[in-house]
N, C-alpha and C. Protein backbone atom coordinates (compact mmCIF):
# COMPACT_ATOMS: atom_id res chain seq x y z
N UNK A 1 -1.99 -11.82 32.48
CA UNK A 1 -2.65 -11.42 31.25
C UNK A 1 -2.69 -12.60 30.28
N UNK A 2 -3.45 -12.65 29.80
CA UNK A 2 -4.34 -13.82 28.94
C UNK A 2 -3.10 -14.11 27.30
N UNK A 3 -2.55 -15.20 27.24
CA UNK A 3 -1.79 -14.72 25.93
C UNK A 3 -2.91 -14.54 24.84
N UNK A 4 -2.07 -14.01 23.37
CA UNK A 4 -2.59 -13.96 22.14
C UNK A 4 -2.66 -15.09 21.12
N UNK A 5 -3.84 -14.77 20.95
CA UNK A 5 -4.48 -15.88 20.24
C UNK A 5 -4.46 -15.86 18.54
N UNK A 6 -4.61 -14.78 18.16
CA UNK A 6 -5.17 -14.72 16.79
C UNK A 6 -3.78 -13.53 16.40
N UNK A 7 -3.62 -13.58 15.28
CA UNK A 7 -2.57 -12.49 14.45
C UNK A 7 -3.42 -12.19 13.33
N UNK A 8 -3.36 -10.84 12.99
CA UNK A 8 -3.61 -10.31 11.90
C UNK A 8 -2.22 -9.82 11.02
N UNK A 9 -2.17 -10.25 9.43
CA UNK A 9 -1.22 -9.66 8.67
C UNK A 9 -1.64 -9.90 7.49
N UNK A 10 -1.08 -8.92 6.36
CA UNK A 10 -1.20 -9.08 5.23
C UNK A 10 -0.23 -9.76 4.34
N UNK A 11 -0.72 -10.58 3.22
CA UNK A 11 0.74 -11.20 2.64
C UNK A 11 0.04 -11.49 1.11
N UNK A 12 1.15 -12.22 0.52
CA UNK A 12 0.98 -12.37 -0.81
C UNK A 12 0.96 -14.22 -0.78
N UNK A 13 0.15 -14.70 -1.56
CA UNK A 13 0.12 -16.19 -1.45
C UNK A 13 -0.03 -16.87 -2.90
N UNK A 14 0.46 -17.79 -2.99
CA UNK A 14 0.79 -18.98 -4.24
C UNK A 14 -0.45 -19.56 -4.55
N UNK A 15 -0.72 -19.53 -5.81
CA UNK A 15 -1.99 -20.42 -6.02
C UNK A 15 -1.54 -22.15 -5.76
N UNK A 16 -2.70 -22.63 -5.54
CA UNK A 16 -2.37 -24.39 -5.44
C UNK A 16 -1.35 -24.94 -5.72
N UNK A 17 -1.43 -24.85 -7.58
CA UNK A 17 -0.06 -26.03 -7.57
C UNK A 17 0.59 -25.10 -7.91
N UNK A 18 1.39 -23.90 -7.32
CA UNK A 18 2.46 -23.41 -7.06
C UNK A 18 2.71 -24.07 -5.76
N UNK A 19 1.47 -24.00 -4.91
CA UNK A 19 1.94 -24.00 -3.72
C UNK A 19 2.43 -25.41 -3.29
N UNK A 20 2.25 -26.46 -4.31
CA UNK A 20 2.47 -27.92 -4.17
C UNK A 20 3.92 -28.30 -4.36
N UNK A 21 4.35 -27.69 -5.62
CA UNK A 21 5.32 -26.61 -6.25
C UNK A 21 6.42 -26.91 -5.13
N UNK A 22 6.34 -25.89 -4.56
CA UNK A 22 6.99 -25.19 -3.29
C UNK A 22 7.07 -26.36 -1.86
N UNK A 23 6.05 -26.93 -1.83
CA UNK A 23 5.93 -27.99 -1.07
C UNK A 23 7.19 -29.16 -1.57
N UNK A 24 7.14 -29.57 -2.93
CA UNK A 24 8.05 -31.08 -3.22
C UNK A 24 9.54 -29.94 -3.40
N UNK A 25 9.50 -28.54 -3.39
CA UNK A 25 10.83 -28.14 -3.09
C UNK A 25 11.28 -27.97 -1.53
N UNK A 26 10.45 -27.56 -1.04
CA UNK A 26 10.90 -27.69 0.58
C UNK A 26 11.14 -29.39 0.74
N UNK A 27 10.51 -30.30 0.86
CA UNK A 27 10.71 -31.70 0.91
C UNK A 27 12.42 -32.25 0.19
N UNK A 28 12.69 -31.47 -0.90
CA UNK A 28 14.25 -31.78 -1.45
C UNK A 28 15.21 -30.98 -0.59
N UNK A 29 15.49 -29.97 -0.37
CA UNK A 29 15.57 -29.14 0.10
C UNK A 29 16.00 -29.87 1.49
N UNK A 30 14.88 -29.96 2.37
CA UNK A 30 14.95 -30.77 3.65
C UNK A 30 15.65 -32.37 3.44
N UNK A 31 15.33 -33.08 2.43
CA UNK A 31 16.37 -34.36 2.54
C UNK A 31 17.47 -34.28 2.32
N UNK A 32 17.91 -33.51 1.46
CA UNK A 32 19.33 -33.01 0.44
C UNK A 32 20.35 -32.88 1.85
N UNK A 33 20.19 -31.19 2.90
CA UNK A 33 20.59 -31.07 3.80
C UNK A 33 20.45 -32.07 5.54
N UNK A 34 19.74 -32.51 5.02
CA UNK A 34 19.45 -33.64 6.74
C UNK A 34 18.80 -32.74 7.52
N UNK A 35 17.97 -31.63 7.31
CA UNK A 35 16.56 -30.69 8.19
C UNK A 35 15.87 -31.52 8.53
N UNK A 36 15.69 -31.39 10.07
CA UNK A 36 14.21 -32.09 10.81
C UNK A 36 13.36 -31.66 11.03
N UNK A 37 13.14 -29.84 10.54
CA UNK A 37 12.00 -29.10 10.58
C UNK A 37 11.36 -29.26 9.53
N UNK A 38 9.27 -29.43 10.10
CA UNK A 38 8.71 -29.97 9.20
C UNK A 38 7.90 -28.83 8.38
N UNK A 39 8.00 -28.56 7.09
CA UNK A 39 7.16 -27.69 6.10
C UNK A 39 6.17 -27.07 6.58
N UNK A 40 5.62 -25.52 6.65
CA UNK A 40 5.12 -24.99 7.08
C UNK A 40 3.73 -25.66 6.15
N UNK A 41 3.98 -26.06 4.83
CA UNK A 41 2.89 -26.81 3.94
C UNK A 41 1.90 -26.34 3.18
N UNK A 42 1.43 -26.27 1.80
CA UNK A 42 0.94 -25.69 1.11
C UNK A 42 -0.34 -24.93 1.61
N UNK A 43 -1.26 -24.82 2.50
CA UNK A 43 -1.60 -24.05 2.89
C UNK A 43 -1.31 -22.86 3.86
N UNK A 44 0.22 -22.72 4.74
CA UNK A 44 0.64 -21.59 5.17
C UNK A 44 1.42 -20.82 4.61
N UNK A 45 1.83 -21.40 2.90
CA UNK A 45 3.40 -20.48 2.24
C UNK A 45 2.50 -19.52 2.04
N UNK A 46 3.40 -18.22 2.21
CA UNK A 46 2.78 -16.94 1.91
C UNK A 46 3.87 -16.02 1.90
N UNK A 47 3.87 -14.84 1.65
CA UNK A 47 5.00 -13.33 1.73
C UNK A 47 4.41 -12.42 2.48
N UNK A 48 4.75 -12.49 3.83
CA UNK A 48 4.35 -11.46 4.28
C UNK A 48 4.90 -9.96 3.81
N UNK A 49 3.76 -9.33 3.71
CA UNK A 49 4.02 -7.46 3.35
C UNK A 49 3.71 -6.94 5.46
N UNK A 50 2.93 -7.27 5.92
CA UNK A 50 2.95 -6.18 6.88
C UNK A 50 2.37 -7.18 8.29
N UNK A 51 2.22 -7.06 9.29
CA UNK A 51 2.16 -7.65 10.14
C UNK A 51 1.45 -6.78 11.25
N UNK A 52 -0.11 -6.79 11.47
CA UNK A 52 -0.66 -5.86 12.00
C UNK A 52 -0.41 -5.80 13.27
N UNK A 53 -1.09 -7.17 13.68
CA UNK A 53 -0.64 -7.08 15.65
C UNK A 53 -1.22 -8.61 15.97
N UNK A 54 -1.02 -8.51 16.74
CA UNK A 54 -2.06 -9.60 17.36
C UNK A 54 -2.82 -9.58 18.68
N UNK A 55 -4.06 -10.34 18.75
CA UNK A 55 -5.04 -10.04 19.40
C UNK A 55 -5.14 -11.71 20.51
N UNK A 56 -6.18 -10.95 21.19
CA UNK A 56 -6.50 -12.20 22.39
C UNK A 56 -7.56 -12.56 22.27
N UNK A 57 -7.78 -13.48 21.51
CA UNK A 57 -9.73 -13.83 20.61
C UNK A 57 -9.33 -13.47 19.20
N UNK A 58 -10.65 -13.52 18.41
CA UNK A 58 -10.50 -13.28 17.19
C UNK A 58 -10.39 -11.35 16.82
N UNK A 59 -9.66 -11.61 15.30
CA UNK A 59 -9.19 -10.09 14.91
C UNK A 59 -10.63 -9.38 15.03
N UNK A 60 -10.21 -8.40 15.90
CA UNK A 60 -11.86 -7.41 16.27
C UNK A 60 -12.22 -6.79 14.62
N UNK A 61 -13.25 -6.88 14.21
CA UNK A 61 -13.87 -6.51 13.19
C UNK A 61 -13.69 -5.14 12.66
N UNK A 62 -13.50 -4.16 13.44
CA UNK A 62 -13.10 -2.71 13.61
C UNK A 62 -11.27 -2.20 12.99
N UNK A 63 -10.86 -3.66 13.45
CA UNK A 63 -9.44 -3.52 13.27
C UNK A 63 -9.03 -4.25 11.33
N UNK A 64 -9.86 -4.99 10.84
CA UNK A 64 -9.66 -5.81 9.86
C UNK A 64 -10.32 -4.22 8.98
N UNK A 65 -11.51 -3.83 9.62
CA UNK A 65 -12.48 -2.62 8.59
C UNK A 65 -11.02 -1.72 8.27
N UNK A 66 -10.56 -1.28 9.30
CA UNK A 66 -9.98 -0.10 9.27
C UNK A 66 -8.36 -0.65 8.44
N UNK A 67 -7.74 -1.67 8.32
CA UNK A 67 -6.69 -2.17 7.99
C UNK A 67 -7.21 -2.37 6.41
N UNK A 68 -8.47 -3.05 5.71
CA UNK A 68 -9.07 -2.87 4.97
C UNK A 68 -9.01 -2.12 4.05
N UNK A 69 -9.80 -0.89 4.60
CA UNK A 69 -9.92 0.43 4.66
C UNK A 69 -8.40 0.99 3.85
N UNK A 70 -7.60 0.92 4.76
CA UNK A 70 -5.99 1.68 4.02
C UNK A 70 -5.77 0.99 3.08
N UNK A 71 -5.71 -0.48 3.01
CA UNK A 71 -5.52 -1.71 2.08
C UNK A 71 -6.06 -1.18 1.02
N UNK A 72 -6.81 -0.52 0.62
CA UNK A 72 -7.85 -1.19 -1.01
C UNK A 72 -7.44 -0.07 -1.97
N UNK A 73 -7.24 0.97 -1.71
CA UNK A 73 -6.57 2.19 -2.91
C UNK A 73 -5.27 1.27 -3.01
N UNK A 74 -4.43 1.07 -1.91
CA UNK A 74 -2.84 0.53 -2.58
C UNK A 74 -3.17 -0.42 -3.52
N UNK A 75 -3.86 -1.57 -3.44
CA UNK A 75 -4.19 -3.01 -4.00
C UNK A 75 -4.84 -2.36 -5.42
N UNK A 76 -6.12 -1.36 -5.56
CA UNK A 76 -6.36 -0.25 -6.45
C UNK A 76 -5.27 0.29 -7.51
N UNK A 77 -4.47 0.83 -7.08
CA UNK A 77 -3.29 1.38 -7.62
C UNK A 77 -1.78 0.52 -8.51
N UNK A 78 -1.98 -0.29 -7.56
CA UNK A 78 -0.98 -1.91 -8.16
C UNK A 78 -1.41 -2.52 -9.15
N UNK A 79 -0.90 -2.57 -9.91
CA UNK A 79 -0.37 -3.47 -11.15
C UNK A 79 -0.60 -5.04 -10.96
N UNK A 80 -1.20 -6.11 -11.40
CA UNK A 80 -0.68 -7.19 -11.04
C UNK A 80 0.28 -7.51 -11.19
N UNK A 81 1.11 -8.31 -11.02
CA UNK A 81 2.79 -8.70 -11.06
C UNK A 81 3.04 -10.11 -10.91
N UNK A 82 4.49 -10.70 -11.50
CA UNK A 82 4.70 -11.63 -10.94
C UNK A 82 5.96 -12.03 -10.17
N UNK A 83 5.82 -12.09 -9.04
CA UNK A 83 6.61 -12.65 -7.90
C UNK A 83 7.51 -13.82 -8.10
N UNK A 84 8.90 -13.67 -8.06
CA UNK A 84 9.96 -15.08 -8.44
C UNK A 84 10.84 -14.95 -7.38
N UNK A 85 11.49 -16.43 -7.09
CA UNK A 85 12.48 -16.49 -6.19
C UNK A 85 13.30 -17.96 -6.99
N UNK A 86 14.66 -17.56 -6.68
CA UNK A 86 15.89 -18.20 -7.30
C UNK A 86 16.45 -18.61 -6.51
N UNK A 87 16.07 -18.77 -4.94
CA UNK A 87 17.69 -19.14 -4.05
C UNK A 87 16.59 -19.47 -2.65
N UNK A 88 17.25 -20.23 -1.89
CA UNK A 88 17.09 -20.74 -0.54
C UNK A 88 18.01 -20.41 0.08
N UNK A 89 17.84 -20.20 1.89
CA UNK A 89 18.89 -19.85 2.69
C UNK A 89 17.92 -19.40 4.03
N UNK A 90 18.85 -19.81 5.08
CA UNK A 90 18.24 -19.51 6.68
C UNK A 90 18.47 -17.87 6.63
N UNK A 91 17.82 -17.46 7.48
CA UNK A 91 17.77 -16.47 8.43
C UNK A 91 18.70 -16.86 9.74
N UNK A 92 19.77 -16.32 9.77
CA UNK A 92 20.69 -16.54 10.51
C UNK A 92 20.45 -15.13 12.07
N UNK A 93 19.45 -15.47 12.50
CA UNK A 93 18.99 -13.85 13.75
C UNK A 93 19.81 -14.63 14.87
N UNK A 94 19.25 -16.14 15.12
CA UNK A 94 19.26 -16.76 16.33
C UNK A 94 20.28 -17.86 15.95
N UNK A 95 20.36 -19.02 17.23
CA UNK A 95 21.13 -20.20 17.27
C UNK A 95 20.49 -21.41 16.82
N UNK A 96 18.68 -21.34 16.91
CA UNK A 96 18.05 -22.43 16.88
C UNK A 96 16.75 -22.09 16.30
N UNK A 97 16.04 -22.91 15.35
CA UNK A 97 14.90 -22.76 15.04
C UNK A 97 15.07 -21.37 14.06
N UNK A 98 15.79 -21.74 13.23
CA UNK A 98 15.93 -20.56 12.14
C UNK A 98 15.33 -20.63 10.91
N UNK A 99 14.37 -19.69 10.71
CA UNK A 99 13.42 -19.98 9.26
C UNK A 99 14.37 -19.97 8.21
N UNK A 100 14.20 -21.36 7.32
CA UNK A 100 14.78 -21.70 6.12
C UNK A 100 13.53 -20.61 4.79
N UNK A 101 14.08 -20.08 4.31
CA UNK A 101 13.45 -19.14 3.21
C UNK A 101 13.98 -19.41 1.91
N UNK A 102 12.67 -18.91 0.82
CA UNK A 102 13.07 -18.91 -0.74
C UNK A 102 13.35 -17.37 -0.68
N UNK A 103 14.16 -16.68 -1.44
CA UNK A 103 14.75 -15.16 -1.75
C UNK A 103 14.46 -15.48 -3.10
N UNK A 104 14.51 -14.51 -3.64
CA UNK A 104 15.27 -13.74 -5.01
C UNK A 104 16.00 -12.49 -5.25
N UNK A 105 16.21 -11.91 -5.97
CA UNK A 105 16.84 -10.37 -7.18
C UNK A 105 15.34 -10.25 -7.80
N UNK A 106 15.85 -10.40 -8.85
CA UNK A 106 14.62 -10.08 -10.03
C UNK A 106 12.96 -9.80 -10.09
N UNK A 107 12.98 -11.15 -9.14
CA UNK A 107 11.25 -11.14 -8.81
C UNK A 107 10.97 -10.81 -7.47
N UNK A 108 11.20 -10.11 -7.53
CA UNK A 108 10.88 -9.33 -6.25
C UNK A 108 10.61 -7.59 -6.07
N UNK A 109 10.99 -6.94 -6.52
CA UNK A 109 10.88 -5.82 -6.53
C UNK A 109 9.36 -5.28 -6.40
N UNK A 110 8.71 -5.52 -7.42
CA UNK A 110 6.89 -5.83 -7.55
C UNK A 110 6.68 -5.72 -6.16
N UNK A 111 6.92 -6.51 -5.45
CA UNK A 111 6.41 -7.50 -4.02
C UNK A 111 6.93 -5.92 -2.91
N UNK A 112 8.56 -5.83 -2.89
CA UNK A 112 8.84 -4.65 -2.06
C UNK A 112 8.28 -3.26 -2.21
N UNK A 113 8.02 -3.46 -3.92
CA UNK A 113 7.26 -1.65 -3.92
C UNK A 113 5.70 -1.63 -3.16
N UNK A 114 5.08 -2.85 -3.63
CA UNK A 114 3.51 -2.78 -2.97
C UNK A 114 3.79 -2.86 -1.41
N UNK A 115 4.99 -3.60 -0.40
CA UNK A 115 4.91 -3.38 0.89
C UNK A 115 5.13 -2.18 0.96
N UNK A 116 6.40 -1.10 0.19
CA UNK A 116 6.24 0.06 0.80
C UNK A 116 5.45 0.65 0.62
N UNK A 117 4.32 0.75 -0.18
CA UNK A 117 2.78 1.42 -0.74
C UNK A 117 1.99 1.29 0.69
N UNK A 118 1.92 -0.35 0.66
CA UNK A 118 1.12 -0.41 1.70
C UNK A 118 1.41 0.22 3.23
N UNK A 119 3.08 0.51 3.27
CA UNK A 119 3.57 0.58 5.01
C UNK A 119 2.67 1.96 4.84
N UNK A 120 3.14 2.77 4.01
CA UNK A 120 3.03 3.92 3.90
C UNK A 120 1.30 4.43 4.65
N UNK A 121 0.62 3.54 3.78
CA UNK A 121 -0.90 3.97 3.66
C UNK A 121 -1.56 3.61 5.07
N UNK A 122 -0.95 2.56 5.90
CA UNK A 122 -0.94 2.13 7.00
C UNK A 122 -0.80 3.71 8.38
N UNK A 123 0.49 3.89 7.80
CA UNK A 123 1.05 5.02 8.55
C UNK A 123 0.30 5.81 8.55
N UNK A 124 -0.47 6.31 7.55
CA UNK A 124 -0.80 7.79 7.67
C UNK A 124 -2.07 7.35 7.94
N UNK A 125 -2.60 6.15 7.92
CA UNK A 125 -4.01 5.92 8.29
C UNK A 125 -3.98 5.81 10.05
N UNK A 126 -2.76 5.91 10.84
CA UNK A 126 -2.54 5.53 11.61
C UNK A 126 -2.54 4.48 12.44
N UNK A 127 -2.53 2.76 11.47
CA UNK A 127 -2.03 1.70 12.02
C UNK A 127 -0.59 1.02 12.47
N UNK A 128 0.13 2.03 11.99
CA UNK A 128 1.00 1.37 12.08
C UNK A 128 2.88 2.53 12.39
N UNK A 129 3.19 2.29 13.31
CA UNK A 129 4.42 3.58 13.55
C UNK A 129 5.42 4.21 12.71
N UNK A 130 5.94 3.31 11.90
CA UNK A 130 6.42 4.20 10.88
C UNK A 130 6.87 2.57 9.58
N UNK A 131 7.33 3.24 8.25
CA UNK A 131 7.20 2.08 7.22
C UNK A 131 8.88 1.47 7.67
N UNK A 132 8.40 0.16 7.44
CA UNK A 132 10.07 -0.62 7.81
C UNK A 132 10.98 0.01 7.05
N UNK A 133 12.44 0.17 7.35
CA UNK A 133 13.33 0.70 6.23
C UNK A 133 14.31 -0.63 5.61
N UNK A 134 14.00 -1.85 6.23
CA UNK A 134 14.72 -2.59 5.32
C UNK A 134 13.60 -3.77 5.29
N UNK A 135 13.13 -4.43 4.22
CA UNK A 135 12.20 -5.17 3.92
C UNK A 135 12.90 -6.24 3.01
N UNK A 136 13.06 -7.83 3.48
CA UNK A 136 13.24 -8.39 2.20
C UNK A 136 12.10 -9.55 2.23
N UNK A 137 11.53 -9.39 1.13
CA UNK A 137 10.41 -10.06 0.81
C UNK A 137 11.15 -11.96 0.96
N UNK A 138 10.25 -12.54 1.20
CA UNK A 138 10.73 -14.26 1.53
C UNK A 138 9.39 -14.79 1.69
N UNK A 139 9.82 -16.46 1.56
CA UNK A 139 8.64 -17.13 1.77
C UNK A 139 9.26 -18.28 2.55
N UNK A 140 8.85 -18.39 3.95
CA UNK A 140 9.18 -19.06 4.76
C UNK A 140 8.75 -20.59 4.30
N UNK A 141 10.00 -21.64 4.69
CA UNK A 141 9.35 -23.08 3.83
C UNK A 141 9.11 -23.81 5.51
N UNK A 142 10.54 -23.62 6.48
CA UNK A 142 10.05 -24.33 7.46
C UNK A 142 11.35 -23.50 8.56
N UNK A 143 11.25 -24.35 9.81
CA UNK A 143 12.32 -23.48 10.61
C UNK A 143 13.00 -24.78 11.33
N UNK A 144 14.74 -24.85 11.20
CA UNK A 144 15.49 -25.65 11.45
C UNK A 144 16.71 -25.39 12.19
N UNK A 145 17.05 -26.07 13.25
CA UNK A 145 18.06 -25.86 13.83
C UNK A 145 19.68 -25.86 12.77
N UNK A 146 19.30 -25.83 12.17
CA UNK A 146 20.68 -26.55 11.24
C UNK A 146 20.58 -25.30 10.14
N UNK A 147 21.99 -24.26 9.88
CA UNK A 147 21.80 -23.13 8.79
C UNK A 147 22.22 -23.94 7.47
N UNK A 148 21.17 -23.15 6.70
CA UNK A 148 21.91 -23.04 5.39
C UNK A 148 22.06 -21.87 4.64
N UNK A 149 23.85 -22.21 3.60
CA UNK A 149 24.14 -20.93 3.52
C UNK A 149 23.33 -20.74 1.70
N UNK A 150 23.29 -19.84 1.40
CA UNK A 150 22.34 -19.12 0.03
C UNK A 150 22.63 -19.78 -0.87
N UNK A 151 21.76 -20.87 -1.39
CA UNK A 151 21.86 -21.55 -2.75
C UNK A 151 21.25 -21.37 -3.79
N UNK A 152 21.34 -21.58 -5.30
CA UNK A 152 20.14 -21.77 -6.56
C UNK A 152 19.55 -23.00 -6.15
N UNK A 153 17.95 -22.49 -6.66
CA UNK A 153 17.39 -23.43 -7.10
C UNK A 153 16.78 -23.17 -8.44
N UNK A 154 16.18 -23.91 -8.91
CA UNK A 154 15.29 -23.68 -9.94
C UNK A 154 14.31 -22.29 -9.75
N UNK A 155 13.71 -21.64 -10.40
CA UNK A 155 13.19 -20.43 -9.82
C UNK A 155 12.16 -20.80 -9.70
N UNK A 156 10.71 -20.11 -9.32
CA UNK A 156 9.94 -20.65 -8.53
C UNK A 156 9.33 -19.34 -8.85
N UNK A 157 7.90 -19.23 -9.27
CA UNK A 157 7.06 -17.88 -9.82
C UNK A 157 5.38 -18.64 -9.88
N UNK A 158 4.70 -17.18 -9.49
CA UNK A 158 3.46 -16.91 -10.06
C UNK A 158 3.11 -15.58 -9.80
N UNK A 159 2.07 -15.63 -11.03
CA UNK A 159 1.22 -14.30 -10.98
C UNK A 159 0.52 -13.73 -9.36
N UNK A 160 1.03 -12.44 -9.19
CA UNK A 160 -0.18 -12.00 -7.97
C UNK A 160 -0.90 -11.06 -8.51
N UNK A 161 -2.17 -11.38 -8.53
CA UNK A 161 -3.33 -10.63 -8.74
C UNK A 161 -3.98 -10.27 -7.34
N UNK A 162 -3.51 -10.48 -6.13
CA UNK A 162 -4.35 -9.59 -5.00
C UNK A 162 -3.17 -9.97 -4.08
N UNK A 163 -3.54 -9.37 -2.61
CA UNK A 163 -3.36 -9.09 -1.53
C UNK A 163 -4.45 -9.86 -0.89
N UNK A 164 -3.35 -10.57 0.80
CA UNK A 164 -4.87 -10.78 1.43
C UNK A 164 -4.87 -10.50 2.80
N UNK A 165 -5.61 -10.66 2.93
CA UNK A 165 -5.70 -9.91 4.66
C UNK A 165 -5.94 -11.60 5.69
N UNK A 166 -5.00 -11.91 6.48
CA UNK A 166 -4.99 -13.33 7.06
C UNK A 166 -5.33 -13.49 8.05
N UNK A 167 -5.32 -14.45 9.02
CA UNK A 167 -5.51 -14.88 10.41
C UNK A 167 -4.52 -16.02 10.47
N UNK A 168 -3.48 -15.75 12.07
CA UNK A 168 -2.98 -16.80 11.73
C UNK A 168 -3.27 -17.47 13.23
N UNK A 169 -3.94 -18.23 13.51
CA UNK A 169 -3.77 -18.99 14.58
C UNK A 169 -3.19 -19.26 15.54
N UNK A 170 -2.58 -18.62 16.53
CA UNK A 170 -1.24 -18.64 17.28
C UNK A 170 -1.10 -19.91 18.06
N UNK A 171 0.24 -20.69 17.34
CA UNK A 171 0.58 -22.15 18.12
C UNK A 171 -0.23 -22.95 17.32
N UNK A 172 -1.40 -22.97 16.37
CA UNK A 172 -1.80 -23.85 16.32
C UNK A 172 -1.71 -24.15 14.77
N UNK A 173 -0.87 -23.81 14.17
CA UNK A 173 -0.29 -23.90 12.51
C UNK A 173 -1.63 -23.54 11.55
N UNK A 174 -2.09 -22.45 11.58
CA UNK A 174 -3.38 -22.80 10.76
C UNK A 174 -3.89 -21.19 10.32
N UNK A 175 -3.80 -21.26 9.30
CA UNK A 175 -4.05 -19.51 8.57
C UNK A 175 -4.94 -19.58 7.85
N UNK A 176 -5.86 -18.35 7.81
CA UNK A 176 -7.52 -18.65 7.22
C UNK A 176 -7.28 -16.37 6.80
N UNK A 177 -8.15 -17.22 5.39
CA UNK A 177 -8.16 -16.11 4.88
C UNK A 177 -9.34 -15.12 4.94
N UNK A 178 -9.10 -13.83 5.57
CA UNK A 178 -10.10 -12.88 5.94
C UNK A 178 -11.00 -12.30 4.94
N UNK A 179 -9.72 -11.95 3.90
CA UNK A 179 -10.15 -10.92 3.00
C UNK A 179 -9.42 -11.54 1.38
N UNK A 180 -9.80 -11.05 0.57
CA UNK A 180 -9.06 -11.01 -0.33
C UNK A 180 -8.84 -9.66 -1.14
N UNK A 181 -8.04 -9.02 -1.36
CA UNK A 181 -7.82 -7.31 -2.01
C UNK A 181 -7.23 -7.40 -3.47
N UNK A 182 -7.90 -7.41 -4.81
CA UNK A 182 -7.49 -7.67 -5.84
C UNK A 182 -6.72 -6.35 -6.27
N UNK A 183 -5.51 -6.47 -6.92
CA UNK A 183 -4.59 -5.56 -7.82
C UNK A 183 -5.47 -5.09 -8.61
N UNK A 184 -5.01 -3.70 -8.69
CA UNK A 184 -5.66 -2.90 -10.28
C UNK A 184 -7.21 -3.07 -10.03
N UNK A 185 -7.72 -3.13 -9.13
CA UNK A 185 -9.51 -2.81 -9.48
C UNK A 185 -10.05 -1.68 -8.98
């Protein structure tokens, strides 16, 4: 069987120079500790909320309508908000190749209520099996054999005014935006 090519998911993303931002902090970050994993880079930082599936070719048109489709009352219903993170630290799942992430407290909540809006609307639209029960919102900077344990940084914020619906390229580092779903319209 043919592998998968294309991923569909929804996430929350940094305007430019946030996302540049975020870039000369992953770069400190990575020299400070001696990381040889290289920055996912201002065009892949993002927060994922939901993670549809992935496909073998591009996301079938039927599947983006209908994901869409559940998407636009939640995005409707939401508030714009703004999204903050205060701290860096690995994901400790595995031994190797462990995503280094920004967290927060504070600025975050916004971010977890619209994923559970969205798991929800998913569910009953029937994309998706049931809403995650533990969600912590992150923004992946890069993935390194080497942990680190939960530090401050400077905090790190912007406004989200939408949701977007993505493509991510499988293997080949490269995410292109499908859709865009604005808050509150």
């Amino acid at each position: 069987m043919p592998a998968a090519t294309d991923r569909l998911f929804f996430a929350l993303r940094p305007d430019a120079r946030t996302a540049q931002r975020i870039e000369a902090l992953a770069q400190d970050v990575r020299q400070a500790h001696g990381l040889r994993g290289k920055t996912l880079g201002p065009s892949r930082f993002h927060v994922t909320l939901h993670l549809v599936g992935d496909f073998i070719g591009p996301v079938p048109q039927e599947v983006l309508d209908q994901t869409l489709a559940a998407a636009r009352p939640v995005a409707a219903r939401a508030s714009p908000f703004v999204i903050g993170f205060d701290s860096v630290a690995s994901f400790i799942r595995k031994r190797r190749n462990m995503p280094l992430v920004l967290l927060g407290q504070e600025g975050l909540q916004d971010a977890a209520r619209l994923q559970q809006d969205l798991m929800a609307a998913f569910v009953d639209a029937g994309l998706a099996r049931e809403p995650l029960q533990r969600f912590t919102p992150h923004l992946t900077l890069l993935y390194d054999d080497i942990p680190l344990a939960p530090s401050p940084i400077e905090p790190v914020a912007w406004p989200v005014d939408a949701l977007f619906a993505m493509r991510s390229l499988l293997g080949r580092s490269r995410h292109e935006v499908l859709a865009r779903v604005p808050l509150g319209a």
